[in-house]
Protein backbone atom coordinates (compact mmCIF):
# COMPACT_ATOMS: atom_id res chain seq x y z
CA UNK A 1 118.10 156.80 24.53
CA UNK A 2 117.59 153.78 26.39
CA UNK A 3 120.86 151.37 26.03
CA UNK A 4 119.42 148.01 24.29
CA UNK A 5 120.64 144.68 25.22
CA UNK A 6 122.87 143.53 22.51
CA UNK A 7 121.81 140.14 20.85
CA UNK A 8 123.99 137.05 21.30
CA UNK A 9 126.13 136.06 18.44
CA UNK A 10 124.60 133.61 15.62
CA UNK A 11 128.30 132.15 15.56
CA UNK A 12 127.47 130.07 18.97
CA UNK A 13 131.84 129.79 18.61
CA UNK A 14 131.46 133.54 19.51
CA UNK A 15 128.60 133.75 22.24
CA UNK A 16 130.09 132.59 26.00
CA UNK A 17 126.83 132.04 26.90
CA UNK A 18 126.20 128.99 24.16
CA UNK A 19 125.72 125.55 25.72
CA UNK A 20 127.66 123.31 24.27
CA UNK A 21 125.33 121.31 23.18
CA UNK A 22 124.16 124.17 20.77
CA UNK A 23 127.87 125.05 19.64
CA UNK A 24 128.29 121.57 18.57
CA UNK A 25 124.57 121.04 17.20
CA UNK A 26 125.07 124.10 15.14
CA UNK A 27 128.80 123.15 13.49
CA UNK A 28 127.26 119.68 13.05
CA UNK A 29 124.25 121.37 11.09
CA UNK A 30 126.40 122.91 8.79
CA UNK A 31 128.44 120.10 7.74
CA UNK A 32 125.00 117.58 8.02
CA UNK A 33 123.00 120.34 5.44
CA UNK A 34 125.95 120.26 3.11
CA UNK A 35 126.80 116.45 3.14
CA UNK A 36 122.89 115.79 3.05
CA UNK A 37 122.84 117.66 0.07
CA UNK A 38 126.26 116.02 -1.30
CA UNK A 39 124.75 112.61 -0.94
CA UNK A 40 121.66 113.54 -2.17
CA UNK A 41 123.13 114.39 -5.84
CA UNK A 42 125.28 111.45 -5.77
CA UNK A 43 122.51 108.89 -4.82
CA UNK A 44 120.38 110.51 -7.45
CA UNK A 45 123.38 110.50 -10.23
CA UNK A 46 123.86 106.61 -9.29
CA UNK A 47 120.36 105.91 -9.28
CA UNK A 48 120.22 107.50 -12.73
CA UNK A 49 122.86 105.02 -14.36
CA UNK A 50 120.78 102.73 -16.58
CA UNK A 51 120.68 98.55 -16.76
CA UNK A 52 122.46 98.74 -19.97
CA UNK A 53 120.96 96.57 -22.59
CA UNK A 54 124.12 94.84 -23.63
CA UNK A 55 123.98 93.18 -20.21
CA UNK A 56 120.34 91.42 -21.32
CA UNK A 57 119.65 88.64 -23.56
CA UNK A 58 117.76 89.90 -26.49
CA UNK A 59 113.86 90.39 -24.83
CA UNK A 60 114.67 90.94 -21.56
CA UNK A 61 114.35 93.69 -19.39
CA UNK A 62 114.94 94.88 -16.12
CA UNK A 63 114.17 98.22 -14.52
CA UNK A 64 116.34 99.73 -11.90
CA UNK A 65 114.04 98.87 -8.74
CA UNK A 66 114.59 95.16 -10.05
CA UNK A 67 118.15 95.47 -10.59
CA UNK A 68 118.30 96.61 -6.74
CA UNK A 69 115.78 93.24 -6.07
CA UNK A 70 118.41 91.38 -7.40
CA UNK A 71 121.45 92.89 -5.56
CA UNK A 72 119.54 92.22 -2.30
CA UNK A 73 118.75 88.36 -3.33
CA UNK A 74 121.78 87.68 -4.23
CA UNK A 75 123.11 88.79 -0.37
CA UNK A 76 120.26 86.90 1.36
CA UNK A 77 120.96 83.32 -0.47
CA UNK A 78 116.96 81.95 0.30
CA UNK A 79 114.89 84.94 0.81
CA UNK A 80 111.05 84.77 1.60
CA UNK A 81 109.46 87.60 0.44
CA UNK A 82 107.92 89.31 3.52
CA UNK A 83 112.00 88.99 4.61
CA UNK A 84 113.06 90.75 1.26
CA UNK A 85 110.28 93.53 1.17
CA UNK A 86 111.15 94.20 4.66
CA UNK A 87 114.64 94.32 4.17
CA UNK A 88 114.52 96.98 1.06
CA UNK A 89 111.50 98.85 3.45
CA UNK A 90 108.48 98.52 0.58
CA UNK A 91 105.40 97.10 1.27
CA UNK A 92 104.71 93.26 0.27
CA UNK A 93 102.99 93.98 -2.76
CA UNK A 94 105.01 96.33 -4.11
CA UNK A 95 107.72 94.00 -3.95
CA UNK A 96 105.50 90.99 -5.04
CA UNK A 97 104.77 92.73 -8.42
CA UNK A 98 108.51 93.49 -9.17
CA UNK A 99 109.42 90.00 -8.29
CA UNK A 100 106.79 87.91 -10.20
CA UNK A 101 108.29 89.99 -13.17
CA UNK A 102 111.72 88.85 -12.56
CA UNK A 103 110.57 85.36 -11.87
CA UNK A 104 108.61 85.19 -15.12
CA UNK A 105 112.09 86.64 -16.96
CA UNK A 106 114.05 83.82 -15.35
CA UNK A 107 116.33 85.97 -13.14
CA UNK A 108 114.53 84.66 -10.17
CA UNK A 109 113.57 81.25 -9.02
CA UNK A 110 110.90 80.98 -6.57
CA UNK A 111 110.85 77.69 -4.52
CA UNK A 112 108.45 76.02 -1.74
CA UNK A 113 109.92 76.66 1.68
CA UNK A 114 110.92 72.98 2.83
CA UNK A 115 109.70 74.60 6.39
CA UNK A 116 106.26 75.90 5.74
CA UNK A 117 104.81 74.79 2.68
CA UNK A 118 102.47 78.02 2.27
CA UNK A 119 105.49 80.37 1.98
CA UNK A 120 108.33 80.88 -1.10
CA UNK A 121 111.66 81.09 -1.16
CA UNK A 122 113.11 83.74 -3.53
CA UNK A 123 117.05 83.03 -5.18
CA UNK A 124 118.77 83.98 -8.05
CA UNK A 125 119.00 81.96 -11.33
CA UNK A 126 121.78 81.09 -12.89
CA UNK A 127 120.51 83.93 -15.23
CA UNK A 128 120.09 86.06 -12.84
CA UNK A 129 123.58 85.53 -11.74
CA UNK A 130 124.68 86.31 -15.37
CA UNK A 131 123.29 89.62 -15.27
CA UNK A 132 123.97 90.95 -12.17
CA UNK A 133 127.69 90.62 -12.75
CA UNK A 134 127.11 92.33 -16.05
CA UNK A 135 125.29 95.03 -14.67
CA UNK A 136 127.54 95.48 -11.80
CA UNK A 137 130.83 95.27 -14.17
CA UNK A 138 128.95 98.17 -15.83
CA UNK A 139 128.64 99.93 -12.94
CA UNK A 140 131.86 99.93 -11.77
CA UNK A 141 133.07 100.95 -15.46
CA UNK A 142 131.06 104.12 -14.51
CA UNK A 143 132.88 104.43 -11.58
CA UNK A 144 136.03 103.58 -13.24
CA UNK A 145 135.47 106.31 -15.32
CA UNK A 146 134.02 109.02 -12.78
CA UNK A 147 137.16 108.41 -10.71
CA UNK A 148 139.62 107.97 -13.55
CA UNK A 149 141.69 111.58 -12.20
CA UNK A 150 141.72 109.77 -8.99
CA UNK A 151 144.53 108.15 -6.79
CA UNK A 152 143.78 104.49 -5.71
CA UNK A 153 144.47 105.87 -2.59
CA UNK A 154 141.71 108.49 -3.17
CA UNK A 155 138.91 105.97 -4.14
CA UNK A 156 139.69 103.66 -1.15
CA UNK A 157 139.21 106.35 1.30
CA UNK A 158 136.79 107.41 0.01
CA UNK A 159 135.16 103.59 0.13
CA UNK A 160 135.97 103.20 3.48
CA UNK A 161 134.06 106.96 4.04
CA UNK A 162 130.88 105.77 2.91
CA UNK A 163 130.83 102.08 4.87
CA UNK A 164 131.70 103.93 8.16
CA UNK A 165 129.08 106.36 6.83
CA UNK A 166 126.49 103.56 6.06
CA UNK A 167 127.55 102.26 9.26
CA UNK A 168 126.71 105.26 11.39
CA UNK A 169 123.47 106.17 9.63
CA UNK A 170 122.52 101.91 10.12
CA UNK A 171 123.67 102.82 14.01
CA UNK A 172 121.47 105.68 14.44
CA UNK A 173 118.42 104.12 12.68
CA UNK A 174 118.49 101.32 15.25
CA UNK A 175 119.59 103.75 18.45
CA UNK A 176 118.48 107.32 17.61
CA UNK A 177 120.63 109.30 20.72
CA UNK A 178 119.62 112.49 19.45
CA UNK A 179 115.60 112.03 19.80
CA UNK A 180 116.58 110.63 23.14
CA UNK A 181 118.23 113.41 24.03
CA UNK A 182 115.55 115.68 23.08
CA UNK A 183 112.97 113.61 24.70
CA UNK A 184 114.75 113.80 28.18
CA UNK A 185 115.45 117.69 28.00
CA UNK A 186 112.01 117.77 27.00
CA UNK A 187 110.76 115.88 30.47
């Protein structure tokens, strides 16, 4: 019987002749698939919590892609539109459609643009105002309450987790080392 060569380890900790590279891309994997997957039911369990009603006047409504509209006026101050659908990554008329229903609900104002006549300018009402405080208040009740076994110390870390997360993901969007990477191995 012919001696066969043995196979390298799948635990690259285990195999000496692992790059690094592939030692650390593989740990990394692990923790990435599990995190993706972590962040994946959270964003879908937040994107699930509702515009309460009791936060509208009697008639209104507002969906959750408007209440998101809304969060992203109210950071932006004067917003033209082509800025705003870029900004939440939808194309123009998706974004037109949402926001002529929010404009014609009076959570909206839509103004000429003192420097180009042609062109909007998007900003929250006073209305609008109203009830994005009352839906965010909500919100954070929900919070409040899916945390409530939690240490304050607990909830601000984990805070500060997801803005340094945010942060890195924002990083890698605009500088993406690992294609880079791949691209000059590749060469």
């Amino acid at each position: 019987m012919t001696p066969t060569a043995t196979r390298s380890s799948d635990d690259p900790r285990l195999d000496a002749t692992a790059a690094p590279e592939a030692t650390l891309d593989k740990r990394a994997g692990s923790v990435s698939a599990e995190l993706e997957q972590s962040l994946t039911q959270v964003a879908r369990a937040i994107l699930r919590l509702e515009v309460p009603q009791s936060a509208l006047a009697e008639g209104e409504s507002i969906d959750r892609a408007g209440y998101w509209l809304l969060v992203r006026v109210s950071g932006q101050g004067h917003i033209r539109l082509s800025e705003l659908a870029e900004s939440v990554e939808l194309d123009p008329s998706t974004v037109s459609r949402q926001m002529r229903d929010l404009v014609a609900c009076g959570l909206v104002r839509k103004v000429p643009d003192p420097q180009d006549g042609r062109a909007a300018l998007l900003s929250l009402s006073d209305r609008g105002w109203a009830v994005l405080e009352a839906v965010s208040e909500a919100r954070r009740q929900a919070l409040a309450a899916a945390t409530e076994g939690w240490t304050d110390e607990e909830r601000t870390t984990l805070a500060s987790g997801l803005l340094r997360l945010e942060s890195g993901l924002h990083h890698h969007r605009e500088h993406p080392a690992r294609e880079h990477r791949a691209e000059g191995k590749a060469t």
